[in-house]
C-alpha atoms as a PDB file:
ATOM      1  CA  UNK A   1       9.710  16.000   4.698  1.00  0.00           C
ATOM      2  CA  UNK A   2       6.013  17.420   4.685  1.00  0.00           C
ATOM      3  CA  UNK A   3       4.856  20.461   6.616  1.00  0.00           C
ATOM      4  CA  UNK A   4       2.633  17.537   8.855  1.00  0.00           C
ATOM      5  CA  UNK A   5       6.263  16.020   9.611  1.00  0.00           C
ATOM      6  CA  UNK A   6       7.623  19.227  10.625  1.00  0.00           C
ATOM      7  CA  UNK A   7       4.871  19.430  12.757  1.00  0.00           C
ATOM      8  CA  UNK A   8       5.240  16.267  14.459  1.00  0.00           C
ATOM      9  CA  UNK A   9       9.236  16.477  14.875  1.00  0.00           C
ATOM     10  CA  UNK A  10      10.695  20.094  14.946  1.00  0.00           C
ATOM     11  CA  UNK A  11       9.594  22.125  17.545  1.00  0.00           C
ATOM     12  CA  UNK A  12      11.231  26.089  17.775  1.00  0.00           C
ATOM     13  CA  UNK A  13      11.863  28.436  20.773  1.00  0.00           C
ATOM     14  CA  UNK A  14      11.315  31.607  18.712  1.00  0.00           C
ATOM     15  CA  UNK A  15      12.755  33.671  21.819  1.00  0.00           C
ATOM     16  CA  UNK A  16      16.247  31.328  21.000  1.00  0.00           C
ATOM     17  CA  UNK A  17      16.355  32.646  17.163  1.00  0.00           C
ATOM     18  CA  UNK A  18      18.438  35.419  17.041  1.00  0.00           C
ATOM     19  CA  UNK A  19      16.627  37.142  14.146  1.00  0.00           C
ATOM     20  CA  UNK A  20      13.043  35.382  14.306  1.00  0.00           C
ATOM     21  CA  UNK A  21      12.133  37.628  11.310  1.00  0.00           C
ATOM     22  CA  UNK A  22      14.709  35.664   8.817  1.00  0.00           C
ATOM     23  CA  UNK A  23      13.372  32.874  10.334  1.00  0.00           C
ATOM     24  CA  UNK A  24       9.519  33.711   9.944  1.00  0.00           C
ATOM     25  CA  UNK A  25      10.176  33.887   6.089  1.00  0.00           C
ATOM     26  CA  UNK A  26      12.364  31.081   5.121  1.00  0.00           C
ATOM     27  CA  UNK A  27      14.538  28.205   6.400  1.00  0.00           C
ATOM     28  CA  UNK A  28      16.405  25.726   4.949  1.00  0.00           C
ATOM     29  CA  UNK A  29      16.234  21.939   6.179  1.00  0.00           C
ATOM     30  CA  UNK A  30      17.704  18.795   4.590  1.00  0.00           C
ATOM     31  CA  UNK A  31      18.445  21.443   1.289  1.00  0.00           C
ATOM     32  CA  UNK A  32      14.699  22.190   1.163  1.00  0.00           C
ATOM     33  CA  UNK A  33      13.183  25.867   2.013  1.00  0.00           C
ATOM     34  CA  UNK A  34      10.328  26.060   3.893  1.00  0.00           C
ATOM     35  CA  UNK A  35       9.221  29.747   3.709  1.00  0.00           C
ATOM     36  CA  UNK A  36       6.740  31.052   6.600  1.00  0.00           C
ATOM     37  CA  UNK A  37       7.140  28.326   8.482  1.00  0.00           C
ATOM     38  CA  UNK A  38       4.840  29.137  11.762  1.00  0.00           C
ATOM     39  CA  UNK A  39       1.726  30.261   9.144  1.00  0.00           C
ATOM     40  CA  UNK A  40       2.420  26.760   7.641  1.00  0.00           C
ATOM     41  CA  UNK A  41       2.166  24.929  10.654  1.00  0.00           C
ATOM     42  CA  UNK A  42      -0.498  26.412  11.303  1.00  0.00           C
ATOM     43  CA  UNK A  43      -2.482  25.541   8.272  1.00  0.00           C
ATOM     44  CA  UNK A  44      -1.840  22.333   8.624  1.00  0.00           C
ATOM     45  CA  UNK A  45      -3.298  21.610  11.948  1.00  0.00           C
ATOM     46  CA  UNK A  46      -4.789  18.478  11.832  1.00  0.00           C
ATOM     47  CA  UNK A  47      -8.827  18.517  13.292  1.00  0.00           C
ATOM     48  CA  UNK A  48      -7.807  15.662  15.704  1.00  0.00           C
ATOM     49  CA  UNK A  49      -4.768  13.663  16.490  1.00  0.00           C
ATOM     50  CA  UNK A  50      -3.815  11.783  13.732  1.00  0.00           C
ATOM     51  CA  UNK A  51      -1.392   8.864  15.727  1.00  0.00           C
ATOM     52  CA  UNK A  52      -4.760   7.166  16.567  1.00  0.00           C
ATOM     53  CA  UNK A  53      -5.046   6.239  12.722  1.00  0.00           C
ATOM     54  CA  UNK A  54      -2.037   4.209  13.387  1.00  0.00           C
ATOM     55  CA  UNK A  55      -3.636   2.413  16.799  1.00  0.00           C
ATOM     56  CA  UNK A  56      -6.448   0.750  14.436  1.00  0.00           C
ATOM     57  CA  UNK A  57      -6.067  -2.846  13.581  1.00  0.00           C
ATOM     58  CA  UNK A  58      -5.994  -3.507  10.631  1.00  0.00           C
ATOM     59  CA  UNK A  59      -4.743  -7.026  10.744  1.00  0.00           C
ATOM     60  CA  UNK A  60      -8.417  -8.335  10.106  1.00  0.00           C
ATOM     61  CA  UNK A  61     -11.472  -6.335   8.254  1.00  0.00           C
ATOM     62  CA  UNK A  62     -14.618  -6.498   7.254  1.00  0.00           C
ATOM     63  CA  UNK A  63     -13.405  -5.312   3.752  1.00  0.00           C
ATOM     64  CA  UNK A  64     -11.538  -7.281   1.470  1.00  0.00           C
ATOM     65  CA  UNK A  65      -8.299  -5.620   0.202  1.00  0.00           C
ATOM     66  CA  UNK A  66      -6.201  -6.796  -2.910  1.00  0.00           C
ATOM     67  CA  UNK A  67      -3.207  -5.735  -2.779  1.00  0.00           C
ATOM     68  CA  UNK A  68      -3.669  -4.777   1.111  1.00  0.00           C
ATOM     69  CA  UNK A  69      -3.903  -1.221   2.147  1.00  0.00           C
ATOM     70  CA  UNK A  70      -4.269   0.596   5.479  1.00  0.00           C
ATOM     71  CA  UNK A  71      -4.721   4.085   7.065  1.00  0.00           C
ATOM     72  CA  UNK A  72      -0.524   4.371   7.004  1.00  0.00           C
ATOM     73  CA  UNK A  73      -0.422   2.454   3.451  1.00  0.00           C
ATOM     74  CA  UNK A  74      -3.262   3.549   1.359  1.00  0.00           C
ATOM     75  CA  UNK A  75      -1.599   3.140  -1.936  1.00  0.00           C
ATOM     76  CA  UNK A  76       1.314   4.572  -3.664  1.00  0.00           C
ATOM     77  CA  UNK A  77       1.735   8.507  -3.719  1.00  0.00           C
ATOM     78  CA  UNK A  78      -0.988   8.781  -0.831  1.00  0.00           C
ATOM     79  CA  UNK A  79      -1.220   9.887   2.610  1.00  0.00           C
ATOM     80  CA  UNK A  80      -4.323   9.465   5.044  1.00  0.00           C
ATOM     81  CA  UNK A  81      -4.762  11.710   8.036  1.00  0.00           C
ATOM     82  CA  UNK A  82      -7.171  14.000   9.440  1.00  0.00           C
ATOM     83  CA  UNK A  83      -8.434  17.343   7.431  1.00  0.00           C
ATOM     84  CA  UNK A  84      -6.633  20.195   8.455  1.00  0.00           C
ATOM     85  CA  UNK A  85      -7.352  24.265   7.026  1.00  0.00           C
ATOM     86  CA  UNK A  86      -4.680  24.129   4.304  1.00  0.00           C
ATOM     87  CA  UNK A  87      -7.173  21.558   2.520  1.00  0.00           C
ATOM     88  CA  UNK A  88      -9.232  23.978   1.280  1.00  0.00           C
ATOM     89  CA  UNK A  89      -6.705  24.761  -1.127  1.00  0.00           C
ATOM     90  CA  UNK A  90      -5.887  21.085  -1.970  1.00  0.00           C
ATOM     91  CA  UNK A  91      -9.442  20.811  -3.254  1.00  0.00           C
ATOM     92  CA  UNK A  92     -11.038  19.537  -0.296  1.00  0.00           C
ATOM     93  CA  UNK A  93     -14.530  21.675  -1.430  1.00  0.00           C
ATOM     94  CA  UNK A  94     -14.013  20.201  -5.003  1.00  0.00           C
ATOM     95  CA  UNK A  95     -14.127  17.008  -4.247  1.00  0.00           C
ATOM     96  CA  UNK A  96     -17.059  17.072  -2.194  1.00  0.00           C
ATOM     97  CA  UNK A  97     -18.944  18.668  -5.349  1.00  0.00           C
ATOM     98  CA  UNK A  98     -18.301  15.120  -6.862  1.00  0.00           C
ATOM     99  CA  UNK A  99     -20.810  13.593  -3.616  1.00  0.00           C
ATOM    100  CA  UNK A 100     -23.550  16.113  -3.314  1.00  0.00           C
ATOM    101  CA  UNK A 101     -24.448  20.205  -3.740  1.00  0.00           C
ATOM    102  CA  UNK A 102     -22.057  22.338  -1.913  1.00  0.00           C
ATOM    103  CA  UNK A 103     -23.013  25.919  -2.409  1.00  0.00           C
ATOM    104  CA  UNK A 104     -20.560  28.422  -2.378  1.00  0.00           C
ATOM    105  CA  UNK A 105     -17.957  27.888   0.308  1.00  0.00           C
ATOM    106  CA  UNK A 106     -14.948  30.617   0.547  1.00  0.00           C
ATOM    107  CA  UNK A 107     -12.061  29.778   2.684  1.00  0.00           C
ATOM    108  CA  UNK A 108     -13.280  31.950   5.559  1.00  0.00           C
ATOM    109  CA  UNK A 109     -16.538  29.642   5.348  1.00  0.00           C
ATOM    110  CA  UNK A 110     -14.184  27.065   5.693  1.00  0.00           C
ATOM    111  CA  UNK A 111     -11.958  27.863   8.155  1.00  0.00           C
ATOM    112  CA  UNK A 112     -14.881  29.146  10.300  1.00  0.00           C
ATOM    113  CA  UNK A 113     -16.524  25.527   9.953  1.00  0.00           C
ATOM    114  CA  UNK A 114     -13.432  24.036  10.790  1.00  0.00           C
ATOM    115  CA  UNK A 115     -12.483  26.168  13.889  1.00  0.00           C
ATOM    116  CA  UNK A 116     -16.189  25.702  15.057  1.00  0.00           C
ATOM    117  CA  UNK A 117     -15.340  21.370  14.688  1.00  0.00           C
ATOM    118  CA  UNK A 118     -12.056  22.004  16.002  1.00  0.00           C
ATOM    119  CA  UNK A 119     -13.780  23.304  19.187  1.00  0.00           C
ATOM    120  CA  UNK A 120     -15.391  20.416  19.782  1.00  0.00           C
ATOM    121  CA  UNK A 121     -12.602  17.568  20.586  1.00  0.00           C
ATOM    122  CA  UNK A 122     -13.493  13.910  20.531  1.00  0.00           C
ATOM    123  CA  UNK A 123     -16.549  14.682  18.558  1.00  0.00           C
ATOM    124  CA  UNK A 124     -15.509  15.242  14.452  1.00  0.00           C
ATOM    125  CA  UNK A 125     -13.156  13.062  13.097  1.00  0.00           C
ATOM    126  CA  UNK A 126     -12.687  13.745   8.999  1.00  0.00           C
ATOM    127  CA  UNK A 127     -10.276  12.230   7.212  1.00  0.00           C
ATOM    128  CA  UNK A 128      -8.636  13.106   4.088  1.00  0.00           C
ATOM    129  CA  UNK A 129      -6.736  10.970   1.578  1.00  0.00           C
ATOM    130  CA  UNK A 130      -4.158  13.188  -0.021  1.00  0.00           C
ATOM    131  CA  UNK A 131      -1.875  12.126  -3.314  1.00  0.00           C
ATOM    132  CA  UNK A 132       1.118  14.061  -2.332  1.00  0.00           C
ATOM    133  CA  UNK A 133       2.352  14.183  -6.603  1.00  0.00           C
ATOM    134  CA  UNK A 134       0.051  16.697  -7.221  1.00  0.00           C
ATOM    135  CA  UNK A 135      -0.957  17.894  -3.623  1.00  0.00           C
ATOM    136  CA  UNK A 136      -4.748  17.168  -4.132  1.00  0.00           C
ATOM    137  CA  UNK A 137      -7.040  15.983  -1.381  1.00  0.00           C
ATOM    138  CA  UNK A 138      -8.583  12.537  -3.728  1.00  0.00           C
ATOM    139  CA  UNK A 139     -10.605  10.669  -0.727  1.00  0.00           C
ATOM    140  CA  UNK A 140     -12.457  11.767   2.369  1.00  0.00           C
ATOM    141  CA  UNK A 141     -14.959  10.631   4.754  1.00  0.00           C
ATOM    142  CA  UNK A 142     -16.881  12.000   8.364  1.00  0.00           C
ATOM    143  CA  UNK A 143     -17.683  10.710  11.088  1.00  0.00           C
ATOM    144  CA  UNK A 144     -19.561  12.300  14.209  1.00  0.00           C
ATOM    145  CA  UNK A 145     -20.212  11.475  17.442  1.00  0.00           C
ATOM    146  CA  UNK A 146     -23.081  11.576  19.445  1.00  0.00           C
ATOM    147  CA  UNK A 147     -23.331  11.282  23.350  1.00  0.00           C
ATOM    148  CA  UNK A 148     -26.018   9.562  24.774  1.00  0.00           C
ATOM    149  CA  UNK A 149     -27.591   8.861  27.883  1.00  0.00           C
ATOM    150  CA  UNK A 150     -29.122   5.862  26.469  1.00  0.00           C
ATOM    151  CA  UNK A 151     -27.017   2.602  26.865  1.00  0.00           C
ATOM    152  CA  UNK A 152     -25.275   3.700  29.918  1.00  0.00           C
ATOM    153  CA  UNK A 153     -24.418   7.240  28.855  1.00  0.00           C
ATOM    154  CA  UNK A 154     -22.820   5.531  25.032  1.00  0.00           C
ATOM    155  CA  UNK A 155     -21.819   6.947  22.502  1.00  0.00           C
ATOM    156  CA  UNK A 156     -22.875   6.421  18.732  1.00  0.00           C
ATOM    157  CA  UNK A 157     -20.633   7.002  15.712  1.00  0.00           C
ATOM    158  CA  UNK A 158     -22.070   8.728  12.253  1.00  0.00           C
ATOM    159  CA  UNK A 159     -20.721   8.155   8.372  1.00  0.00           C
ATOM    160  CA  UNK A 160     -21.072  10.874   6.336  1.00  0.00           C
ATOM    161  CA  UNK A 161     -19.853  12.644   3.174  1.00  0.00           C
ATOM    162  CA  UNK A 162     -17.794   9.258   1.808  1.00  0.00           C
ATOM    163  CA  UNK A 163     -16.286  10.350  -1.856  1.00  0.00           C
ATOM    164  CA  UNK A 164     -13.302   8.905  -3.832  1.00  0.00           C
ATOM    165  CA  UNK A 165     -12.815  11.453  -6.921  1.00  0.00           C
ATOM    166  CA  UNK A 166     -13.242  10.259 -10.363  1.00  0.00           C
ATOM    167  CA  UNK A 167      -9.712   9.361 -11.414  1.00  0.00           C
ATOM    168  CA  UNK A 168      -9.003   7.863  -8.051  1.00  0.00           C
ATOM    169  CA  UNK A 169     -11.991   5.340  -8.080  1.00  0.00           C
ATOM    170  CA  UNK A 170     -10.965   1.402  -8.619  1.00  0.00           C
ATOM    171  CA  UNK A 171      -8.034   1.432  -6.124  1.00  0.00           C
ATOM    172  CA  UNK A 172      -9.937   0.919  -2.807  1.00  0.00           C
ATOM    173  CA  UNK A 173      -9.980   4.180  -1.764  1.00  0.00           C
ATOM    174  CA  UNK A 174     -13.868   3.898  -0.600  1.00  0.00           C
ATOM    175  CA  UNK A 175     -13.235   0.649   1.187  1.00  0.00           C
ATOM    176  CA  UNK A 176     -10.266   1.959   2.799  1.00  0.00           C
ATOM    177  CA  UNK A 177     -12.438   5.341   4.306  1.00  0.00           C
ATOM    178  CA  UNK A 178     -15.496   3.715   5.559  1.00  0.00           C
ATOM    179  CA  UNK A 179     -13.315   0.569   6.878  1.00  0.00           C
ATOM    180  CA  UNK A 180     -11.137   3.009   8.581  1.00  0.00           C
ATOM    181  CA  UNK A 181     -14.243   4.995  10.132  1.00  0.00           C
ATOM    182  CA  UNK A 182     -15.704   1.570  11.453  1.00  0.00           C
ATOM    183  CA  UNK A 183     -12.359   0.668  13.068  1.00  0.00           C
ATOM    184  CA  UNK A 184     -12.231   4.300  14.340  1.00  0.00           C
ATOM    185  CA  UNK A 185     -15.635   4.005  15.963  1.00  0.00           C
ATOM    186  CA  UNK A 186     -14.804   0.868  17.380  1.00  0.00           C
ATOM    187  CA  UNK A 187     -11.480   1.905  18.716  1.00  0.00           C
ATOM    188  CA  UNK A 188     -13.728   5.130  20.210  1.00  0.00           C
ATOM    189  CA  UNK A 189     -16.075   2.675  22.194  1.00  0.00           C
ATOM    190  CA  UNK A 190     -19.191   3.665  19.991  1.00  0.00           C
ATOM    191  CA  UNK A 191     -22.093   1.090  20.933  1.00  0.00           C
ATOM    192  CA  UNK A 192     -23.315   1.100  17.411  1.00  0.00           C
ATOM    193  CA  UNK A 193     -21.961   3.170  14.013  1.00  0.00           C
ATOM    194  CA  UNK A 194     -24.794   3.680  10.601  1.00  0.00           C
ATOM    195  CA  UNK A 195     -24.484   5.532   7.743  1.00  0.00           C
ATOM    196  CA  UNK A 196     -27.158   6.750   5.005  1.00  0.00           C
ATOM    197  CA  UNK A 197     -27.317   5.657   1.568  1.00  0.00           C
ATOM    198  CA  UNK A 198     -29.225   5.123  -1.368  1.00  0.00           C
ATOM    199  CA  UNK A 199     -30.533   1.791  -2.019  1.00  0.00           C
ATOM    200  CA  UNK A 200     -27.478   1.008  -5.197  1.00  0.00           C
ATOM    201  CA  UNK A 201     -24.702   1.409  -2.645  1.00  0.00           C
ATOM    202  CA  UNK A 202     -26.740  -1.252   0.073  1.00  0.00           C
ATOM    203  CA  UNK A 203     -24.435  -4.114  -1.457  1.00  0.00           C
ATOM    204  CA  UNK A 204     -21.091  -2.194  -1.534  1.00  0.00           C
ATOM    205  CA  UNK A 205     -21.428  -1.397   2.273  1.00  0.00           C
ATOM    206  CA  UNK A 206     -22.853  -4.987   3.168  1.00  0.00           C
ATOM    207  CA  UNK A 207     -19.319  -6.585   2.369  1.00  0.00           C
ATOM    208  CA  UNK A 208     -18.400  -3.860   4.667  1.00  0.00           C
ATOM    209  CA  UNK A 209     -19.945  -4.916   7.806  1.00  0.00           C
ATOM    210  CA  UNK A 210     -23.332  -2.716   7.852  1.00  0.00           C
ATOM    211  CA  UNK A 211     -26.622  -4.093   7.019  1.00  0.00           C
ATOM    212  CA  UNK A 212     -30.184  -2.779   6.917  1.00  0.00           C
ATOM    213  CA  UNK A 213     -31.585  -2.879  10.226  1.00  0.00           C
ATOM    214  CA  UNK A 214     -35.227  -4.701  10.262  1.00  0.00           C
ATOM    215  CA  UNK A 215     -38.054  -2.359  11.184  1.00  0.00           C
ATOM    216  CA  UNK A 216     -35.627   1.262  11.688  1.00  0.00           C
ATOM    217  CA  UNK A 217     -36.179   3.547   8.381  1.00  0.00           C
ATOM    218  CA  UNK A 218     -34.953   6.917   7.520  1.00  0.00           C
ATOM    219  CA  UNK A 219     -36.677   9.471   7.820  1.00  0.00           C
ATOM    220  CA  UNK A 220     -35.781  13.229   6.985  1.00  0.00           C
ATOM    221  CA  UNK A 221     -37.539  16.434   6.730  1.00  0.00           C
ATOM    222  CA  UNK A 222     -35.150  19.060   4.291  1.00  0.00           C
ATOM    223  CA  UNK A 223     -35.943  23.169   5.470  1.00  0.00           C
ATOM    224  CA  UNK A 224     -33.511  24.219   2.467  1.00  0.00           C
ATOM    225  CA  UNK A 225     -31.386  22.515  -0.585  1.00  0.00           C
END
């Protein structure tokens, strides 16, 4: 049982405990100790509710998957679900080292950013894929969304920050996250979902679903690395 399980299916009256201190630093379930329980729970809050991974359909994709994999079965040893504070620790920061600079990010930084996202419901969706053998976070992807006026007050999904780490790369990790985002943004009601990239990754993301669109460019003005 994982701390997110606990989470989901054990729920405590602290004022029934008879000595909630005992119980704030250990108890046993199913012959497994799970010391500081409440601080646990806490860390692993997820940034959004994670049952609407399991609403996506998954019965037909874009992406091509061989053997098939899905949000709830993304290969052996793995979980996906939503990022949640204790994944600073799982090497959530690492791994995004492997995409683009980072900068120095303490877990305050992190926790901060993540309470400031947290704030905002319906709006940041990150997911992480963990492999629960060593406790590492190994996948994750963004997206954000943007309300509009435009389109009958819409709303517009954004891909960011896709990365598969080095030793997880070749098991359809990538397809998995962006497929998943796409399904998410579609399940969300977004009008229309895009993503940046550079012009080597146009073909992987094609067989995706997402194309070039004629006569739109990107344009960006950078105040800082």
């Amino acid at each position: 049982m994982t701390s997110c399980e606990i989470r989901e299916s054990f729920a405590i009256d602290v004022g029934t405990i008879p000595n909630p201190n005992l119980f704030m630093t250990g108890l046993m379930i199913n012959g497994f100790r799970y010391r500081s329980l409440i601080k646990t729970i806490e860390e692993e809050e997820p940034l959004f509710d994670g049952a609407i991974l399991r609403k996506l359909d998954f019965s037909s994709t874009n992406a091509k998957f061989n053997p098939k994999i899905s949000p709830e079965h993304p290969g052996e040893n793995l979980i996906m679900r939503p990022l949640c504070p204790a994944d600073y620790a799982r090497g959530f920061v690492e791994l995004l080292r492997q995409l683009t600079k980072v900068g120095d990010v303490s877990q305050e930084d992190f926790i901060a950013r993540y309470k400031s996202m947290k704030a905002c419901p319906d709006t940041y969706y990150l997911v992480v894929i963990v492999d629960v053998n060593v406790d590492r976070v190994v996948g994750a992807a963004t997206m954000a969304i943007e309300n509009k006026f435009i389109h009958r007050c819409a709303t517009r999904g954004r891909i960011e920050d896709v990365v598969v780490c080095n030793e997880m790369r070749g098991k359809q990790l990538g397809k998995l996250l962006v497929e998943t985002m796409l399904k998410l943004s579609e399940y969300i009601g977004c009008y229309k979902t895009t993503l940046d990239c550079k012009d080597a990754m146009i073909p992987f993301y094609q067989q995706l679903g997402l194309h070039p669109e004629p006569g739109n460019n990107f344009m960006v003005k950078r105040f800082h690395e």
